[in-house]
C-alpha atoms as a PDB file:
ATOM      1  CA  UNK A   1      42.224 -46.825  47.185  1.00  0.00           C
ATOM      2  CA  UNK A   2      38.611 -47.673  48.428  1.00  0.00           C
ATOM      3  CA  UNK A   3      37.656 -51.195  47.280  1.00  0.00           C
ATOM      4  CA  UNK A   4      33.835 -51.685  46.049  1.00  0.00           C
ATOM      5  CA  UNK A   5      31.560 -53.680  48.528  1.00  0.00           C
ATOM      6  CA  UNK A   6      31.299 -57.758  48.034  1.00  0.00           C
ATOM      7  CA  UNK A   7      28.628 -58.215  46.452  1.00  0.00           C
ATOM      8  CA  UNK A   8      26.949 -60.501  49.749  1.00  0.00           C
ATOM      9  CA  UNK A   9      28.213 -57.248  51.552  1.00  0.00           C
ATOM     10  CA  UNK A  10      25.496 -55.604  49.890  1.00  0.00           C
ATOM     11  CA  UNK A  11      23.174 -58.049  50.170  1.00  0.00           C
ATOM     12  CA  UNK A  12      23.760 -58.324  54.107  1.00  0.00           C
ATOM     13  CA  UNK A  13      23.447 -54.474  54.536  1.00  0.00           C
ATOM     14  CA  UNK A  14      19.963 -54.610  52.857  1.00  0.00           C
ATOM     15  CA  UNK A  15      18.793 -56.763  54.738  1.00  0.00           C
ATOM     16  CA  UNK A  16      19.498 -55.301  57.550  1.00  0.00           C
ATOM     17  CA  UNK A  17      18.106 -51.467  56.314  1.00  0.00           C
ATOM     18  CA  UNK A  18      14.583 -53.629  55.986  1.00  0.00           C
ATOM     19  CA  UNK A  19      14.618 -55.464  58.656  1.00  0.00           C
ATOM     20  CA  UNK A  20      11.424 -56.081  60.592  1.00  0.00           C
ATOM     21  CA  UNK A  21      10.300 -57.959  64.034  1.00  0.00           C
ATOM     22  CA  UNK A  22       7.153 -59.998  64.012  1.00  0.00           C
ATOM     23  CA  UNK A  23       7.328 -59.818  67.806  1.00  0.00           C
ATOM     24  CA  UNK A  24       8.417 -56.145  68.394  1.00  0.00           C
ATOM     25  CA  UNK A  25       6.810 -54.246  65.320  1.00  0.00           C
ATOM     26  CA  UNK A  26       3.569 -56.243  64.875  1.00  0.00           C
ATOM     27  CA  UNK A  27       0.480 -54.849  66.371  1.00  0.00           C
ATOM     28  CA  UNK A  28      -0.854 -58.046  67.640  1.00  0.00           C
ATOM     29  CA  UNK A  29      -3.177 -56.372  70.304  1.00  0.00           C
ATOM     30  CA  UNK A  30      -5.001 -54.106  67.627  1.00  0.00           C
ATOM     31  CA  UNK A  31      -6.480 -57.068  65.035  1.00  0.00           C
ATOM     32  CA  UNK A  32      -9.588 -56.316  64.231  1.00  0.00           C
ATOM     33  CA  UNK A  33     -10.429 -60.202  63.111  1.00  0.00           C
ATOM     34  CA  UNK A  34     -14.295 -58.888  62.534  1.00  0.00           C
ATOM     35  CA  UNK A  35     -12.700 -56.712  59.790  1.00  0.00           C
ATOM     36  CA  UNK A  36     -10.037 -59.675  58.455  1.00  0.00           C
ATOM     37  CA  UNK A  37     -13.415 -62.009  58.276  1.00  0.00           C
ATOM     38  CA  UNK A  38     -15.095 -59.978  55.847  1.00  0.00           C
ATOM     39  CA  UNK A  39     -12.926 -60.548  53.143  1.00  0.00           C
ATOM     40  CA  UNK A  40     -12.393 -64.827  53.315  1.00  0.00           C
ATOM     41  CA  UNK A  41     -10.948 -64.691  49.796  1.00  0.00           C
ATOM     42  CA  UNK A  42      -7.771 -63.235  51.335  1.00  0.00           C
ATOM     43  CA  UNK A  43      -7.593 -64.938  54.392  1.00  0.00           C
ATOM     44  CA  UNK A  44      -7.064 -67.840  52.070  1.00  0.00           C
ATOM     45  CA  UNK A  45      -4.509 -66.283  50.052  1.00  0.00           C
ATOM     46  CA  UNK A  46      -2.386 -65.870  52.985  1.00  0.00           C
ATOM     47  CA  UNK A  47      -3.042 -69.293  54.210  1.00  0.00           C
ATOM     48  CA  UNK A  48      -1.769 -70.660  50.446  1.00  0.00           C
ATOM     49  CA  UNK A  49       1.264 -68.393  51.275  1.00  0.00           C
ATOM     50  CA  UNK A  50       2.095 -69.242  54.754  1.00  0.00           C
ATOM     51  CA  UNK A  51       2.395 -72.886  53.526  1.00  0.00           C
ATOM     52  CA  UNK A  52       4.438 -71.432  50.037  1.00  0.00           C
ATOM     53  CA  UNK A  53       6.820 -70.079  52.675  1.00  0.00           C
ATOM     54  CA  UNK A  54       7.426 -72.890  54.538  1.00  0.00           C
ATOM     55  CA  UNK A  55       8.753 -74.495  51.992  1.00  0.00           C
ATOM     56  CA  UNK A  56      11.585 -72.535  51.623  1.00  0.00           C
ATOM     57  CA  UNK A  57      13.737 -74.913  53.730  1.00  0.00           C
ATOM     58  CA  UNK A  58      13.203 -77.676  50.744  1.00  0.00           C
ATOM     59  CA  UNK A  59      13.388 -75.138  47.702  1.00  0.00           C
ATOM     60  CA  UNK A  60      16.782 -73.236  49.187  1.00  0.00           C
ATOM     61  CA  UNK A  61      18.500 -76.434  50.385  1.00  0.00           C
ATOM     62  CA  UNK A  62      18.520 -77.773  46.222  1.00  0.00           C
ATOM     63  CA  UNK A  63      20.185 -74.103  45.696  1.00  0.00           C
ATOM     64  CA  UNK A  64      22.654 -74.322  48.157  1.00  0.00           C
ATOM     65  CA  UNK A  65      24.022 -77.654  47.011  1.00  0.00           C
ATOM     66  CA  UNK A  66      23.771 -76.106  43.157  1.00  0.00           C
ATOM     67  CA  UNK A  67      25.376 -72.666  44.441  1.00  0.00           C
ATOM     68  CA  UNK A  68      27.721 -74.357  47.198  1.00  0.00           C
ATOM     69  CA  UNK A  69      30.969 -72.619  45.659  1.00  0.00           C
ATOM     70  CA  UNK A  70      29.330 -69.335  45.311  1.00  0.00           C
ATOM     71  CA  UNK A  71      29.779 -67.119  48.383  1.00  0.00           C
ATOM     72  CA  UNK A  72      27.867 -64.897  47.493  1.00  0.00           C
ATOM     73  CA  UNK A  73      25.161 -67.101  46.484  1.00  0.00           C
ATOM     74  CA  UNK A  74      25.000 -68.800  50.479  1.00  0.00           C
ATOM     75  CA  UNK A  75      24.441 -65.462  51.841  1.00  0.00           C
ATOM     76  CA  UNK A  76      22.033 -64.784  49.668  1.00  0.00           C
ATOM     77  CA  UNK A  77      19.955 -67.746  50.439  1.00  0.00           C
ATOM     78  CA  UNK A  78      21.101 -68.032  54.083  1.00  0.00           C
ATOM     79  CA  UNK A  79      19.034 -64.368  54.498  1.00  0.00           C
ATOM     80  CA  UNK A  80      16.197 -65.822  52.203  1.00  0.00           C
ATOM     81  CA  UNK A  81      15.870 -68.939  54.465  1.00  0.00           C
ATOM     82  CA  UNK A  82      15.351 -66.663  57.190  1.00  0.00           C
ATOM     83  CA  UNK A  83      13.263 -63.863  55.943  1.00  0.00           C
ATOM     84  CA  UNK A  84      10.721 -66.973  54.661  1.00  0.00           C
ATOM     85  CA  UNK A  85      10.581 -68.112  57.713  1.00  0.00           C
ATOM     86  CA  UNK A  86       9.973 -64.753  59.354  1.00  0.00           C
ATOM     87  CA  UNK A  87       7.101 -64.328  56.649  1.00  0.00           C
ATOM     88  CA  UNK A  88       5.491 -67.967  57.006  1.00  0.00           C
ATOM     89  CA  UNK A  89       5.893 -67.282  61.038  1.00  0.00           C
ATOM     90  CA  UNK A  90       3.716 -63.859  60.804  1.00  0.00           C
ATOM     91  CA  UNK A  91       0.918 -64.853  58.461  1.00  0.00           C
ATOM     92  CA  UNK A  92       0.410 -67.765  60.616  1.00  0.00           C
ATOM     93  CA  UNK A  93       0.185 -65.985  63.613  1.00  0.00           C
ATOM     94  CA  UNK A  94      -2.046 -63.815  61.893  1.00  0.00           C
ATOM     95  CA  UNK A  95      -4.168 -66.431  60.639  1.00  0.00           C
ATOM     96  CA  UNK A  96      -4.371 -68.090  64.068  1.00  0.00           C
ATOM     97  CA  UNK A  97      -5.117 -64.928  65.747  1.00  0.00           C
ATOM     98  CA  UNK A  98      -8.238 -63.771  63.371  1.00  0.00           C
ATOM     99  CA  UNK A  99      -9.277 -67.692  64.004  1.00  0.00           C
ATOM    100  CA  UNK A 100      -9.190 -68.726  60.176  1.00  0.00           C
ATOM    101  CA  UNK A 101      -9.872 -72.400  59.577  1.00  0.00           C
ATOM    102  CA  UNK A 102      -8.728 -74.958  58.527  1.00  0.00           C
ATOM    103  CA  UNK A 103      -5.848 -73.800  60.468  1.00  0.00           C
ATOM    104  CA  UNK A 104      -2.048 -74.672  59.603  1.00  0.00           C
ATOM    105  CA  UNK A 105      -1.082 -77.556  60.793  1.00  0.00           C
ATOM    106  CA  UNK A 106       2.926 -78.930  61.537  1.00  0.00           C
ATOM    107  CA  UNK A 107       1.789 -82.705  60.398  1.00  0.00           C
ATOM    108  CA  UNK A 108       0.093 -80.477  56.581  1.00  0.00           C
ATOM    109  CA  UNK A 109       3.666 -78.547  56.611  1.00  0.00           C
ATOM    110  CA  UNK A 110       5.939 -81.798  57.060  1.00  0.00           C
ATOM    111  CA  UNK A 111       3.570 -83.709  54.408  1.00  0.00           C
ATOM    112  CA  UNK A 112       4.197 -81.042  52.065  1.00  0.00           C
ATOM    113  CA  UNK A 113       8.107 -81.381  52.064  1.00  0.00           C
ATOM    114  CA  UNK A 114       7.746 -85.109  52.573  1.00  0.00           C
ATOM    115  CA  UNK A 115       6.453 -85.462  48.876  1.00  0.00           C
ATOM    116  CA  UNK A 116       9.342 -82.591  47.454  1.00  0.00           C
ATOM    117  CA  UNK A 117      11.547 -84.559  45.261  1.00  0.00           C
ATOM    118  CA  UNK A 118      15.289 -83.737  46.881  1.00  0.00           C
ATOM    119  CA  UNK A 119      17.531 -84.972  43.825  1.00  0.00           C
ATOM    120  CA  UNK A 120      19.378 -81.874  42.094  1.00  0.00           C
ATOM    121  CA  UNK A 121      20.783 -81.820  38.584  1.00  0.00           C
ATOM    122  CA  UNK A 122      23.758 -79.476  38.513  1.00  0.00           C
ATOM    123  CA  UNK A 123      22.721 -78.533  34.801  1.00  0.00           C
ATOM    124  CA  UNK A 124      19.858 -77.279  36.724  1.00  0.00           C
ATOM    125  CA  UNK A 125      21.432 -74.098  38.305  1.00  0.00           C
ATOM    126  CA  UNK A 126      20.749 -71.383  35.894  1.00  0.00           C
ATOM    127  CA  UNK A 127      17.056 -72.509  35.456  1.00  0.00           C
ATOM    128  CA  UNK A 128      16.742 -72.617  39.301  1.00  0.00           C
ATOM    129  CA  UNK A 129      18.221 -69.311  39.597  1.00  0.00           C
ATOM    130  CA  UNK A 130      16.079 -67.793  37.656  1.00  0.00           C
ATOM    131  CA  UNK A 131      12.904 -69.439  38.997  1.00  0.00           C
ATOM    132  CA  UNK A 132      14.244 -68.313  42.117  1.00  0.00           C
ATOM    133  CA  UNK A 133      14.610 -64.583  40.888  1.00  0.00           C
ATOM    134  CA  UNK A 134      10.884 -64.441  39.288  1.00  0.00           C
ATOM    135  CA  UNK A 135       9.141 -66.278  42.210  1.00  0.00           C
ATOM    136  CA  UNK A 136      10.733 -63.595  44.457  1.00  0.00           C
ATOM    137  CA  UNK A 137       9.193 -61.121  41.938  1.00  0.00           C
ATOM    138  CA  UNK A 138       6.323 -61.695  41.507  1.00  0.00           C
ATOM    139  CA  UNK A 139       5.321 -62.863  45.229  1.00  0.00           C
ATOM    140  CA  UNK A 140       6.195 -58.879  45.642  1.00  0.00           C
ATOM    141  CA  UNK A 141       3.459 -58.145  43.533  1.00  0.00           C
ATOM    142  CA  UNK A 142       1.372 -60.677  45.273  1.00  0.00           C
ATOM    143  CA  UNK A 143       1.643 -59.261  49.018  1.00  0.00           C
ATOM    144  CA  UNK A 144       1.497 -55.541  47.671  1.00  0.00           C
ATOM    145  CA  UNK A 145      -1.769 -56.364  46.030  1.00  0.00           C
ATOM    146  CA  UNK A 146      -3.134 -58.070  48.986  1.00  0.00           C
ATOM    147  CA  UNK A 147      -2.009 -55.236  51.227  1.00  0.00           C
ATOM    148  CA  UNK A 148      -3.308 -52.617  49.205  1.00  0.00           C
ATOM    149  CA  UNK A 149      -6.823 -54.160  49.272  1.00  0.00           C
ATOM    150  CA  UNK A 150      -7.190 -55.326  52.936  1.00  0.00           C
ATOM    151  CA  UNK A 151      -9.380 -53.580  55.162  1.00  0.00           C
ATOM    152  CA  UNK A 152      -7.781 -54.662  58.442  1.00  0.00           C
ATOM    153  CA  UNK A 153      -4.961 -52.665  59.264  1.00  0.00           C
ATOM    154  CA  UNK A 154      -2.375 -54.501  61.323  1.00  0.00           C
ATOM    155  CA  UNK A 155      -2.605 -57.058  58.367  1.00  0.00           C
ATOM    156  CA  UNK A 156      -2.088 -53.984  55.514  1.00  0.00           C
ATOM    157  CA  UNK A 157       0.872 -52.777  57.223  1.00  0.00           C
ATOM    158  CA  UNK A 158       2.579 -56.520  57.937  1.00  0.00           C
ATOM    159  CA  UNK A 159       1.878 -57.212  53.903  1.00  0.00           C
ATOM    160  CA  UNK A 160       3.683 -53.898  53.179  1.00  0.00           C
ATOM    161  CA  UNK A 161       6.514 -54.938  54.918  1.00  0.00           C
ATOM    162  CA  UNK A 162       6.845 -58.491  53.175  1.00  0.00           C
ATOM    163  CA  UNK A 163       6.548 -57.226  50.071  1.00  0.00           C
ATOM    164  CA  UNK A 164       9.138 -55.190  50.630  1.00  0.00           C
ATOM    165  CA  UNK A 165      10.989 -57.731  51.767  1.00  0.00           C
ATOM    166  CA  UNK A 166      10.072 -59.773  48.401  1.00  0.00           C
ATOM    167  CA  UNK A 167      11.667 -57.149  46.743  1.00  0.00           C
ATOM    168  CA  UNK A 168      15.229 -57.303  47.985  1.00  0.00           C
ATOM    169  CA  UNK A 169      14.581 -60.930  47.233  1.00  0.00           C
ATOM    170  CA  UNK A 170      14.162 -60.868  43.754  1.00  0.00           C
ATOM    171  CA  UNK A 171      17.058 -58.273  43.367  1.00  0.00           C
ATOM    172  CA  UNK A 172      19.411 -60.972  45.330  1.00  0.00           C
ATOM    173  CA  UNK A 173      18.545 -63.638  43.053  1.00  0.00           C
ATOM    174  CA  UNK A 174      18.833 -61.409  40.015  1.00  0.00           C
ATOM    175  CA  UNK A 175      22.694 -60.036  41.083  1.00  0.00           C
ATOM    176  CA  UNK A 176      23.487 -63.348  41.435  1.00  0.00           C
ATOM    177  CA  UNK A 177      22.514 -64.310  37.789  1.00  0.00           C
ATOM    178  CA  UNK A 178      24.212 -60.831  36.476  1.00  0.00           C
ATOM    179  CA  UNK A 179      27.403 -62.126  37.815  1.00  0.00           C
ATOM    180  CA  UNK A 180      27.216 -65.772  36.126  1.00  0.00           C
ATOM    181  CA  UNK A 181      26.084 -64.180  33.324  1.00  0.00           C
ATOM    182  CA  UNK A 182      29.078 -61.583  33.065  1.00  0.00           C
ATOM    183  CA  UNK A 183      31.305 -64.662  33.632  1.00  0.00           C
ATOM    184  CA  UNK A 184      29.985 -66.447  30.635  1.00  0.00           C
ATOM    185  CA  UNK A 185      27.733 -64.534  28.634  1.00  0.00           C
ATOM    186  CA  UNK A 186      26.573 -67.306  26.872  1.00  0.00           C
ATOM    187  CA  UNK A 187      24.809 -68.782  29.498  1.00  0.00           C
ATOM    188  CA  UNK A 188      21.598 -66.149  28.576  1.00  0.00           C
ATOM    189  CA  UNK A 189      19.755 -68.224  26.282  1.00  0.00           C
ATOM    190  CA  UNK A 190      19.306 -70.652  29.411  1.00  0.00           C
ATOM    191  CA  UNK A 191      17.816 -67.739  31.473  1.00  0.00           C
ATOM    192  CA  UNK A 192      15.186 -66.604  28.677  1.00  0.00           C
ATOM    193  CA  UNK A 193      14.451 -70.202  27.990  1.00  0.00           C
ATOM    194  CA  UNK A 194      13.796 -70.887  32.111  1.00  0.00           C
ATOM    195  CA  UNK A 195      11.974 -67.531  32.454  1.00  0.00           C
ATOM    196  CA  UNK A 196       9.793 -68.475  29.247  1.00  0.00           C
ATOM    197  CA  UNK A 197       8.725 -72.232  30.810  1.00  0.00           C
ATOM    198  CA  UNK A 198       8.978 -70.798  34.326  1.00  0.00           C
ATOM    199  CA  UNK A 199       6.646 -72.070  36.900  1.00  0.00           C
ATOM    200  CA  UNK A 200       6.382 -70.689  40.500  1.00  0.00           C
ATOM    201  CA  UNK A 201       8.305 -72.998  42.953  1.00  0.00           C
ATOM    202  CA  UNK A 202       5.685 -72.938  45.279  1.00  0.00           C
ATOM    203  CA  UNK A 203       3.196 -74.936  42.676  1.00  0.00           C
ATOM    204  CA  UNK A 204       5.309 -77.877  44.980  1.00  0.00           C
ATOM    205  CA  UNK A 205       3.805 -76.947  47.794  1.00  0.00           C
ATOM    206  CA  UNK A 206       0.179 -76.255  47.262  1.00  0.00           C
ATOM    207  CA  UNK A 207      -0.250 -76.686  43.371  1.00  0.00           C
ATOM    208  CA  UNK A 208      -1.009 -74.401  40.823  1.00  0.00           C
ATOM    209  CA  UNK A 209       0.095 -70.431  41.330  1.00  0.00           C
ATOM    210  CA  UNK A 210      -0.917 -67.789  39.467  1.00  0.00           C
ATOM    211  CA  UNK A 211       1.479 -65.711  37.689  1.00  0.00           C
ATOM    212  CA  UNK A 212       0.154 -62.501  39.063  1.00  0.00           C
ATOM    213  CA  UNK A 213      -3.473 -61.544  40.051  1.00  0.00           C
ATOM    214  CA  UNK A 214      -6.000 -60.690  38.243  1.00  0.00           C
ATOM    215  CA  UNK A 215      -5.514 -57.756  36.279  1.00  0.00           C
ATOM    216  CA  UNK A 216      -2.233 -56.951  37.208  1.00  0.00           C
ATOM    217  CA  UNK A 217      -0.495 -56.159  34.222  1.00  0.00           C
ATOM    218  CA  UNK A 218       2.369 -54.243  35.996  1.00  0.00           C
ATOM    219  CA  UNK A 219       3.479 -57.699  36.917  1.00  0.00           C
ATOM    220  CA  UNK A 220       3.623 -59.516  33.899  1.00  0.00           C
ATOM    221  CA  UNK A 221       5.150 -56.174  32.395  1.00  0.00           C
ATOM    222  CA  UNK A 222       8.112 -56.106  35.256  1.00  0.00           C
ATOM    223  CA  UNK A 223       8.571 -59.896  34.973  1.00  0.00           C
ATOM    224  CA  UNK A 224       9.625 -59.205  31.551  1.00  0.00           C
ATOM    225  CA  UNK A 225      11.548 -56.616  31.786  1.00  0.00           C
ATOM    226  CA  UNK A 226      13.379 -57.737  34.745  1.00  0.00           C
ATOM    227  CA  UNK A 227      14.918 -60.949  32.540  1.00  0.00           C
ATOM    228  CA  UNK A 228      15.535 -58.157  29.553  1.00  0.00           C
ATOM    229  CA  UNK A 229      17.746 -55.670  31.812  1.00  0.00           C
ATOM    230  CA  UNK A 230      20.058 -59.011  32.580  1.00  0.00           C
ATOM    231  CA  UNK A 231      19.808 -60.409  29.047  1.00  0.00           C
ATOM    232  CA  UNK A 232      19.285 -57.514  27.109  1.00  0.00           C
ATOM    233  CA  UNK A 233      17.102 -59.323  24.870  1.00  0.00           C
ATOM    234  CA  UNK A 234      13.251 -58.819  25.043  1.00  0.00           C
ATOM    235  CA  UNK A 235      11.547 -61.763  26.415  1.00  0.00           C
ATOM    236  CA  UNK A 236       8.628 -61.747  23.565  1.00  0.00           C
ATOM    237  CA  UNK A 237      11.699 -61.670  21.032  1.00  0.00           C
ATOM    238  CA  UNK A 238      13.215 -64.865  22.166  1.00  0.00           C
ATOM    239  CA  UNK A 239      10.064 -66.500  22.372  1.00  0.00           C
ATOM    240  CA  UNK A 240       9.213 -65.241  18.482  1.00  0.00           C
ATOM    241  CA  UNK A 241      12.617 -66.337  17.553  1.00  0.00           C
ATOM    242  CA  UNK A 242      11.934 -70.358  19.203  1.00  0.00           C
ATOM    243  CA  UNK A 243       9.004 -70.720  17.213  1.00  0.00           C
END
């Protein structure tokens, strides 16, 4: 009798279908950073991201130590850790190759985590999780948007590729909170309550974030019904029923 795949089996074999190089499968040579000039706005999005990535390190170490009996959980976080990296390492390159300034510094990136508080509260996990799950989400959104409107291609196809990449993300974290969840059900009112105060872990690295982009209502519509298909209760009805 066939046994179903582990659930990190899954995960791993995912990750590996999208996988990506940023040395083999980026077209360096063909920037255009004329083109990438004339729109600053997103050159500075991407600058606000590379740093938001770069944090993972600080962010995923506080799961780890929350998720440290869940196997499934480190392998889920041990591809995250490296996919962010991957991420921060492109749009940096990018940024340094188009010439954008102020450019990223290591002495900005090691200020940033200097100032992360590193305590965790193991009461914390669920509400982690599931800022976790909707960061992955909606940074998705985030590089899809940005791809779809830059000009210069190399950068339009590298976005494409992250956001993909933010995708698998988000479904990781999500799994991961099915399977507490189907455990012990009643841990859902924690996971509407965290995804109705929820805040964008990268607001610790570079302050506030936007929940989506101008506009983008697809966003704010998927964010909620991502947290209703694992609840199955409708975001907007939890938050009529706490006032």
């Amino acid at each position: 009798m066939k046994t179903a795949r582990r659930l990190y089996e899954r995960h791993a074999a995912a990750a590996d279908r999208g996988g990506w190089s940023v040395e083999r499968d980026v077209r360096w040579a063909e920037i255009d950073p004329t083109l990438a000039d004339t729109q600053p706005d997103i050159l500075a999005a991407l600058r606000d991201a590379a740093i938001i990535e770069s944090f993972h390190p600080v962010n995923l170490c506080r799961l780890v130590r929350l998720c440290r009996e869940d196997v499934d959980a480190g392998v889920v976080f041990s591809l995250e850790m490296y996919e962010g990296f991957k991420h921060f390492h492109a749009l940096r390159l990018y940024l340094d190759a188009v010439g954008h300034e102020p450019a990223i510094t290591d002495e900005e990136l090691a200020a940033v985590r200097r100032h992360a508080p590193d305590d965790v509260d193991p009461t914390e996990v669920i509400p982690r999780l599931v800022e976790f799950m909707l960061s992955e989400h909606l940074a998705a959104y985030f590089f899809r948007r940005l791809g779809e409107r830059a000009r210069e291609p190399v950068l339009a196809e590298m976005l494409a590729w992250i956001a993909a990449d933010e995708v698998r993300h988000a479904q990781s974290a999500s799994d991961l909170l099915e399977k507490r969840i189907r455990h012990e059900p009643a841990v859902v009112p924690a996971v509407l309550d965290a995804a109705a105060g929820f805040r964008h872990y990268g607001a610790e690295a570079v302050g506030e974030v936007p929940i989506a982009m101008a506009g983008d209502d697809v966003a704010i519509r998927t964010f909620a019904q991502r947290v209703e298909r694992l609840c199955g209760v409708r975001l907007v009805d939890h938050l009529k029923s706490t006032l």
